[in-house]
Protein backbone atom coordinates (compact mmCIF):
# COMPACT_ATOMS: atom_id res chain seq x y z
CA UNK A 1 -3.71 -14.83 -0.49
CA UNK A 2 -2.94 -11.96 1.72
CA UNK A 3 -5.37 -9.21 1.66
CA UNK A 4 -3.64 -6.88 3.55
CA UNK A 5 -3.21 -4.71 0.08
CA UNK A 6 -6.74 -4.60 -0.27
CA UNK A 7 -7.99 -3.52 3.03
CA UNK A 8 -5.48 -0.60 2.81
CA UNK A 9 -6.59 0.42 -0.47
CA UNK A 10 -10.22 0.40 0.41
CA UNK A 11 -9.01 2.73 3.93
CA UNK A 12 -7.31 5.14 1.38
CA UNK A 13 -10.01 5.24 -0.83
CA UNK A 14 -12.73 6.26 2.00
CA UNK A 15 -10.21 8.83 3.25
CA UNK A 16 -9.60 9.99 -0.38
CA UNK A 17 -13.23 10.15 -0.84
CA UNK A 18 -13.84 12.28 2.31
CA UNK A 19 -10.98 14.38 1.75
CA UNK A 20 -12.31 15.14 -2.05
CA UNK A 21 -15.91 16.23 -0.31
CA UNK A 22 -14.31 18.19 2.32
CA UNK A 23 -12.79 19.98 -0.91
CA UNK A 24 -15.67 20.49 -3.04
CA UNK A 25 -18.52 20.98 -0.12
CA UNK A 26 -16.79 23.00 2.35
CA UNK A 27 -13.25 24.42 1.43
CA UNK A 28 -14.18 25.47 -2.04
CA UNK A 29 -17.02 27.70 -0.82
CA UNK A 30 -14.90 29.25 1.76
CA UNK A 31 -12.82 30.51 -0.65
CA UNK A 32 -14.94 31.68 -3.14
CA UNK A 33 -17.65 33.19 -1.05
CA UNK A 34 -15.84 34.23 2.02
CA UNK A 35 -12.66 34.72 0.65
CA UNK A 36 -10.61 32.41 2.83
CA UNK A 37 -7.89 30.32 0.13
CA UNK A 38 -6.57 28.65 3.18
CA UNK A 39 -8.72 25.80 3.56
CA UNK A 40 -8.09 25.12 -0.07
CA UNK A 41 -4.48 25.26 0.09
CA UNK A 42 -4.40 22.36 3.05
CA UNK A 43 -7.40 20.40 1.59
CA UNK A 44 -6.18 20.31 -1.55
CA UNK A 45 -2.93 19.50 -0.55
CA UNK A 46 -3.79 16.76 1.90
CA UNK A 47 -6.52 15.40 -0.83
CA UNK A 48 -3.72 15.70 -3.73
CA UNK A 49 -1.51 12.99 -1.38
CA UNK A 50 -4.13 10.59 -0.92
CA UNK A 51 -5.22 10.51 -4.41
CA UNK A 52 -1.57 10.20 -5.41
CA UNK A 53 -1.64 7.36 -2.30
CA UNK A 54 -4.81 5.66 -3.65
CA UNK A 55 -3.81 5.63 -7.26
CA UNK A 56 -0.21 3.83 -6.22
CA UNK A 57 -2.12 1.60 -4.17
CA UNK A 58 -4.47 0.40 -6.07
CA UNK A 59 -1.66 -0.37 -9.14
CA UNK A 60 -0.52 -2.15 -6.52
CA UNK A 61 -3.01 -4.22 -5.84
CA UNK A 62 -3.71 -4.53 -9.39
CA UNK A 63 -0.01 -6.36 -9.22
CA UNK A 64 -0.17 -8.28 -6.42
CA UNK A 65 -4.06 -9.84 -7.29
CA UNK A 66 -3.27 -10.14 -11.18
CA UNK A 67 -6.27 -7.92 -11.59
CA UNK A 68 -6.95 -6.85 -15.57
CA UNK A 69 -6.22 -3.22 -16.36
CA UNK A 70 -9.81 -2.72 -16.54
CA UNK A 71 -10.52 -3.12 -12.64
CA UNK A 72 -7.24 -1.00 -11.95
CA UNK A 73 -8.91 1.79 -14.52
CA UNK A 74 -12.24 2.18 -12.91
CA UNK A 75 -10.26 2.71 -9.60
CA UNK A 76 -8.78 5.61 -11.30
CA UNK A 77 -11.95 6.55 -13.08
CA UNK A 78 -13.43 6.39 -9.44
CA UNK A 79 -11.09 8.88 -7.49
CA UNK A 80 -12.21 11.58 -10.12
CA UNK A 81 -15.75 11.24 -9.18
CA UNK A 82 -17.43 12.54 -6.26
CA UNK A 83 -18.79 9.73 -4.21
CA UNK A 84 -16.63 7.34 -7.05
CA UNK A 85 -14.77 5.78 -4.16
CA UNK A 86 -17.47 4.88 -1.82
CA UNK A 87 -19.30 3.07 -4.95
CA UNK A 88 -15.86 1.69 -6.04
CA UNK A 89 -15.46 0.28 -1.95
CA UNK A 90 -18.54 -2.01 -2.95
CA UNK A 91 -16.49 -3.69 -5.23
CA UNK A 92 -13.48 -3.81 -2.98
CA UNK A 93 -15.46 -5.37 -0.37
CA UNK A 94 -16.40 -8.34 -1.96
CA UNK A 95 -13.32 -8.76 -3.52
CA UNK A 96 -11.85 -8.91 0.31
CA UNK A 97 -14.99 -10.93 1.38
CA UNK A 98 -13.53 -13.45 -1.93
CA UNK A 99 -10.01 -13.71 -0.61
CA UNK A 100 -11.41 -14.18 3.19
CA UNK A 101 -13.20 -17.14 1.52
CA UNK A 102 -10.63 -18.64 -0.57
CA UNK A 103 -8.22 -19.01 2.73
């Protein structure tokens, strides 16, 4: 089976992950300590695309691997949390390692 939906879903999901800390860590306290809104206004907006990206993706994936609703939740679930993509990658991973095996 291809896993070519995979391995982009687990890329988006590290970039949405970074982009999400970038928001919270550094962008957010600009703004509300030093009064500078812009970095929010790009972060945000570049971190509202990829979660919009990973969230497609992964119902994608969820298609094209028959996954239950379940795994295709906790991906959502995941994207809310800080850090809830890097832990959900784990899973991702050896789901790619499984197809890799099953070729």
């Amino acid at each position: 089976m291809n896993k070519k939906p995979l391995s982009l879903l687990r890329k988006t999901g590290i970039a949405e992950g970074i982009s999400f800390l970038v928001l919270l860590l550094i962008a957010m306290p600009l703004k509300y300590m030093f009064d500078l809104p812009l970095a929010v206004k790009y972060v945000g907006w570049a971190h509202g695309l990829l979660f919009v990206l990973y969230v497609g993706l992964a119902y994608y994936a969820k298609e094209v691997y028959n996954w239950p609703f379940k795994k295709f939740f906790f991906a959502g679930v995941a994207a809310f949390l800080p850090l809830g993509t890097f832990i959900y990658d784990k899973q991702l991973k050896k789901a790619e390692e499984q197809l890799s095996l099953n070729k």
